[in-house]
N, C-alpha and C. Protein backbone atom coordinates (compact mmCIF):
# COMPACT_ATOMS: atom_id res chain seq x y z
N UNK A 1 104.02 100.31 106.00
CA UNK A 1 103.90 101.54 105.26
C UNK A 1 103.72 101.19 103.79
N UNK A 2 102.70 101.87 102.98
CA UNK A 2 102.86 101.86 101.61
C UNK A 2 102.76 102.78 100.55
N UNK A 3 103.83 102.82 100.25
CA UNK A 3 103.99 103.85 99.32
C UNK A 3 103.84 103.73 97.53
N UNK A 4 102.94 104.65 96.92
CA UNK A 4 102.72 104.40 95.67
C UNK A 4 103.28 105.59 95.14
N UNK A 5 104.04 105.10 94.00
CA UNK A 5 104.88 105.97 93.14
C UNK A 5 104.34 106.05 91.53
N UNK A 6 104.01 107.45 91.38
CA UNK A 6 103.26 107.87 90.32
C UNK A 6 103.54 108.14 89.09
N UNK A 7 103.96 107.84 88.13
CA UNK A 7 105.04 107.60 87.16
C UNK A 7 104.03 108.19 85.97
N UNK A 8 104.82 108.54 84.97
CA UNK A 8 104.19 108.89 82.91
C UNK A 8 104.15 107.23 82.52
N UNK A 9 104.94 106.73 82.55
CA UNK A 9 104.84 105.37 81.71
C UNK A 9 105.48 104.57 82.47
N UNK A 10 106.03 104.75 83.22
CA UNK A 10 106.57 103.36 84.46
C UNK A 10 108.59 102.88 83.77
N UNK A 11 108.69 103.61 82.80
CA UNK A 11 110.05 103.25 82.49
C UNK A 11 111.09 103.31 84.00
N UNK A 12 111.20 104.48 84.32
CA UNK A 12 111.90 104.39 85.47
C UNK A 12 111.35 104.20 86.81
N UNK A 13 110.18 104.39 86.90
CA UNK A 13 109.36 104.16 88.09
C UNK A 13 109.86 102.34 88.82
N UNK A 14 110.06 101.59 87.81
CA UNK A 14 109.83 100.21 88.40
C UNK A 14 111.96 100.49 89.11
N UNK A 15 112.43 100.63 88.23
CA UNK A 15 113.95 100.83 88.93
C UNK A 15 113.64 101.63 90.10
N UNK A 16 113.32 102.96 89.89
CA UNK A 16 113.26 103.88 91.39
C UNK A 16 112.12 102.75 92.72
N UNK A 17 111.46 101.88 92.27
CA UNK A 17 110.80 101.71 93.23
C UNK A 17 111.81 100.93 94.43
N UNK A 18 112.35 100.03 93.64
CA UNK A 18 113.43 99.00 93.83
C UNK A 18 114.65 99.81 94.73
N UNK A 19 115.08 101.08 94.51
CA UNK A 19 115.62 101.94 95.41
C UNK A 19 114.82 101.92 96.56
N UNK A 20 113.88 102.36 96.79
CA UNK A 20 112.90 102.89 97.56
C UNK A 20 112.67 101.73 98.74
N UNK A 21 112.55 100.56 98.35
CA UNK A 21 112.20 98.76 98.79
C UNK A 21 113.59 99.15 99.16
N UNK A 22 114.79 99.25 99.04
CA UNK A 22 115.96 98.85 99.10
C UNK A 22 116.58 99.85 100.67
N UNK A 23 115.94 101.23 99.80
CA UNK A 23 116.09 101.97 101.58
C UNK A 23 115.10 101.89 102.74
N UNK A 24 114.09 101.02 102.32
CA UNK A 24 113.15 100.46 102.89
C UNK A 24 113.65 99.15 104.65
N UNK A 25 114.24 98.34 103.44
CA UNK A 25 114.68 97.33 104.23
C UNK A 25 116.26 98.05 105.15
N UNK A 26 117.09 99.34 104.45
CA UNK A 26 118.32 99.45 105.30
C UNK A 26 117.95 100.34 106.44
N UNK A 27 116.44 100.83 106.47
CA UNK A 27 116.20 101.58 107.87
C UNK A 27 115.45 100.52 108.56
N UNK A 28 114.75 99.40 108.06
CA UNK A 28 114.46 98.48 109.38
C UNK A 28 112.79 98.39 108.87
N UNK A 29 112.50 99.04 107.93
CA UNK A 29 111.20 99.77 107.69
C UNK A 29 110.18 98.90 106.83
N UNK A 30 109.43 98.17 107.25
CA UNK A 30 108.35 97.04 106.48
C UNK A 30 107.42 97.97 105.63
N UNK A 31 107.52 97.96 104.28
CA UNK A 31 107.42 98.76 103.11
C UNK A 31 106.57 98.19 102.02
N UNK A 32 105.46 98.52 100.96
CA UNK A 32 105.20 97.88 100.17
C UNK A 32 105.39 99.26 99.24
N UNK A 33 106.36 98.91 98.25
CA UNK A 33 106.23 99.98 97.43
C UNK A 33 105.76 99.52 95.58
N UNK A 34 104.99 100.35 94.86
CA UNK A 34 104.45 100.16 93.82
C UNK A 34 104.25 101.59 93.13
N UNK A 35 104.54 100.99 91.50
CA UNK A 35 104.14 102.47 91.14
C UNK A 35 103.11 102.04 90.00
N UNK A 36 102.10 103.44 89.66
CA UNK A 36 101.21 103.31 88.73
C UNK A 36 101.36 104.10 87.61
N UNK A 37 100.97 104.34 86.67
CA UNK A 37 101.14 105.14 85.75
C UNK A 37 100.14 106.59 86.50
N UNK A 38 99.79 107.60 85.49
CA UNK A 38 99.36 108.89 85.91
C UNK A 38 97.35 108.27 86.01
N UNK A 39 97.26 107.80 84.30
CA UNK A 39 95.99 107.25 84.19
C UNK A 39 95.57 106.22 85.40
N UNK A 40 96.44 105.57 86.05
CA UNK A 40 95.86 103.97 86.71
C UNK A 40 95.88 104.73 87.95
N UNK A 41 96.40 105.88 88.63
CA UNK A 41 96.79 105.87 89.91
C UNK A 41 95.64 105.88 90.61
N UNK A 42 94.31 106.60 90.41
CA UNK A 42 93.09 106.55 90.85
C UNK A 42 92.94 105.46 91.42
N UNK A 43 93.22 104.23 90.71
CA UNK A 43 92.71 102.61 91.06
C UNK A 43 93.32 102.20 92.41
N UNK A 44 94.72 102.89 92.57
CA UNK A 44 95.29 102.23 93.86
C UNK A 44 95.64 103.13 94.98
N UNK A 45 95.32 104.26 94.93
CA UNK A 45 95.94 105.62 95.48
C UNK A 45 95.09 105.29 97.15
N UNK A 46 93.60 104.55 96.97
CA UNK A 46 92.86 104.22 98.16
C UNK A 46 94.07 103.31 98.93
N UNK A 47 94.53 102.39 98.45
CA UNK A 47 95.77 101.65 99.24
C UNK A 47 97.01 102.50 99.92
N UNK A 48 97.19 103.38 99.56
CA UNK A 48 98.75 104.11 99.77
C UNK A 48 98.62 104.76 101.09
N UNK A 49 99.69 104.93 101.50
CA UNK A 49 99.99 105.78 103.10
C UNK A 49 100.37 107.45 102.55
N UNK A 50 101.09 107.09 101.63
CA UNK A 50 101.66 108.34 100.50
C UNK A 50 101.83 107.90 99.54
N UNK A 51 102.05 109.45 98.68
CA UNK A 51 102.28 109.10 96.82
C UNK A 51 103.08 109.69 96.60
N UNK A 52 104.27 109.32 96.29
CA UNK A 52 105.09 110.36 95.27
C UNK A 52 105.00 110.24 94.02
N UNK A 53 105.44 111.19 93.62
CA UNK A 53 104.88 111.96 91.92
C UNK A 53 106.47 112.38 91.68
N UNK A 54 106.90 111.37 90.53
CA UNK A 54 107.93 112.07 89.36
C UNK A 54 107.43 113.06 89.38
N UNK A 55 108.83 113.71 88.94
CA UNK A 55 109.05 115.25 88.23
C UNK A 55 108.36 115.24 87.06
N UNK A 56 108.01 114.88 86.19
CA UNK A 56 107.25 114.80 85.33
C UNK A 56 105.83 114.92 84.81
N UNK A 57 105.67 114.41 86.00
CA UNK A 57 104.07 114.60 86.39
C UNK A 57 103.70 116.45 87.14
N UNK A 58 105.20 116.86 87.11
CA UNK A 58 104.57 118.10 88.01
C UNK A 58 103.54 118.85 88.13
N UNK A 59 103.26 118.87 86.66
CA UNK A 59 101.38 119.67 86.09
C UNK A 59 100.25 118.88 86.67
N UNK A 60 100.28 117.96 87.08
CA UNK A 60 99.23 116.76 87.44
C UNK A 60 99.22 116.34 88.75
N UNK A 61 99.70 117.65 89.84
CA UNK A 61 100.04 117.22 91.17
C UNK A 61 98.72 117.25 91.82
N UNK A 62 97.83 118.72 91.48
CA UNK A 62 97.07 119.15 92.17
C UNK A 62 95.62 118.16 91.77
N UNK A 63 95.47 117.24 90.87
CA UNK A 63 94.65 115.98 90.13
C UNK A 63 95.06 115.20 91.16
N UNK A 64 96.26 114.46 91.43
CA UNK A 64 96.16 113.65 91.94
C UNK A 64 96.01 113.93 93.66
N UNK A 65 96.51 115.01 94.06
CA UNK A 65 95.86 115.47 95.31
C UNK A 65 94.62 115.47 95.48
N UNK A 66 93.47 115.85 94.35
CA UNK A 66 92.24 115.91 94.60
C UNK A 66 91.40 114.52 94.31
N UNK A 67 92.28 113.37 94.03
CA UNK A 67 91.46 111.91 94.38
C UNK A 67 91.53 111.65 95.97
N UNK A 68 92.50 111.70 96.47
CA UNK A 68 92.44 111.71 98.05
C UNK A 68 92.65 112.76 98.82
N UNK A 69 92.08 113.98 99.24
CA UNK A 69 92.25 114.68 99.81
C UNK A 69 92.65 114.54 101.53
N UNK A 70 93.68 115.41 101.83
CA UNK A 70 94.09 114.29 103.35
C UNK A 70 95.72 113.77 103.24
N UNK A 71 95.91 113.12 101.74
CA UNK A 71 96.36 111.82 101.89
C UNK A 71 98.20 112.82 101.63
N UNK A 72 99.27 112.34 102.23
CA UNK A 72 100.49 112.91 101.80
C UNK A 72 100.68 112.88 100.40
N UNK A 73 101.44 113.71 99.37
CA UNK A 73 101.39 113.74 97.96
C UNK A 73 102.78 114.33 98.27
N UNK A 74 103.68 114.10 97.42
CA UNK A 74 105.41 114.33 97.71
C UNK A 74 105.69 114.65 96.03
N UNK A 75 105.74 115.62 95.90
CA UNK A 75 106.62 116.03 94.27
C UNK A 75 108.21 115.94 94.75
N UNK A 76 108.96 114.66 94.33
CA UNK A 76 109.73 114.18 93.66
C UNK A 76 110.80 115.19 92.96
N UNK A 77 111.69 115.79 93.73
CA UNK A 77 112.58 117.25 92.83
C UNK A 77 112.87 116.65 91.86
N UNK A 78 113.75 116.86 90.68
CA UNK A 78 114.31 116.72 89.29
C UNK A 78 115.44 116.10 89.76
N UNK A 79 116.39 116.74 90.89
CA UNK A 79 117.72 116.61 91.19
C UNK A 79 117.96 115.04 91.79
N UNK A 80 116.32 115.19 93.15
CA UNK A 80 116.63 113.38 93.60
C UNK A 80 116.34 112.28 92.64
N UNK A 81 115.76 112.61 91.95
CA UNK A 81 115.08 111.29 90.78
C UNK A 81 116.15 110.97 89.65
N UNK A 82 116.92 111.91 89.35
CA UNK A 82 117.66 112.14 88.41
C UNK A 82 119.07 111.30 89.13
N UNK A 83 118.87 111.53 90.53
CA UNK A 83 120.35 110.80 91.48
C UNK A 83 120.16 109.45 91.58
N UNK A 84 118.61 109.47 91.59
CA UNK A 84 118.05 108.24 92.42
C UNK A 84 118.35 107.87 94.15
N UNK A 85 117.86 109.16 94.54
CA UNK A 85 118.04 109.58 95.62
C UNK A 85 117.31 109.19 96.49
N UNK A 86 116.86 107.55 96.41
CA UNK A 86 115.50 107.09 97.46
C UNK A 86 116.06 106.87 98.76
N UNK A 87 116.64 107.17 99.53
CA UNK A 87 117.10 107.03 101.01
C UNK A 87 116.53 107.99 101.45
N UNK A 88 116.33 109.63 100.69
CA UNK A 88 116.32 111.06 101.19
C UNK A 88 114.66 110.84 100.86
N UNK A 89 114.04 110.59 99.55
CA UNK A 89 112.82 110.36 99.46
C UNK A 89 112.61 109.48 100.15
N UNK A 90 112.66 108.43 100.53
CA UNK A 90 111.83 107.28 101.70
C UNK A 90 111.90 108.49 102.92
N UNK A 91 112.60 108.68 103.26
CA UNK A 91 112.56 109.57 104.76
C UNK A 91 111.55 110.51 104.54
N UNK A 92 111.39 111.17 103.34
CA UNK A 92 110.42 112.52 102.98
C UNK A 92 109.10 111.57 103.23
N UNK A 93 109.29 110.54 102.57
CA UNK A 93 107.81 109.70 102.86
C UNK A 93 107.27 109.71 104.29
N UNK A 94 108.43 108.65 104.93
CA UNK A 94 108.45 108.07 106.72
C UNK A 94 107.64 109.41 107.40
N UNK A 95 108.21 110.46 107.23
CA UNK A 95 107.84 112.04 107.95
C UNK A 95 106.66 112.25 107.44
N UNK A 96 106.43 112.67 106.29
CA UNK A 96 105.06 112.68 105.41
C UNK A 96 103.74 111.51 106.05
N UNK A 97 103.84 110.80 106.35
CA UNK A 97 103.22 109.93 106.80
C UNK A 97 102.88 110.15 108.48
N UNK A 98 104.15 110.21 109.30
CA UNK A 98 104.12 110.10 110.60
C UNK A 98 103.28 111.85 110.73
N UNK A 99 103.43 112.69 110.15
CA UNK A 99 102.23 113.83 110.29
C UNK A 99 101.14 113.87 111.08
């Protein structure tokens, strides 16, 4: 599975990914996770199974939906990102994907 995580500037993106890898490996689940900034995501979004999108990006959901149309796109609540809630987001992914 690979999941690309869509970040403003990657400050917290590279920590949250590392969650994400982390609930990755405690469900059993062979994972490549990466995040891009908003500008770069175009470049790698062809690689991804899904994308989640920081809260931040919320204005810029329906952009990055329309480089891959098809493809799962997951807006990221305020509340899990803010917890660092990647066990509940990896699963939103796993499902998002298995679709």
């Amino acid at each position: 599975m690979k999941i690309l995580l869509c970040c403003l500037a990657g400050v917290t993106s590279t920590l949250f990914s590392s969650k994400l890898k982390d609930a990755a490996a405690r469900k059993r689940v062979d994972a490549t996770v990466w995040s891009a900034s908003e500008v770069a995501v175009e470049y790698s979004i062809g690689l991804a199974d899904v994308v989640l999108v920081e809260p931040q990006l919320r204005s810029s959901i329906d952009k990055i939906k329309a480089l891959e149309p098809g493809k799962p796109v997951i807006l990221i609540s305020e509340e899990d990102f803010k917890n660092f809630n990647a066990m509940k987001i990896f699963d939103m992914a796993v499902e998002a994907v298995q679709k």
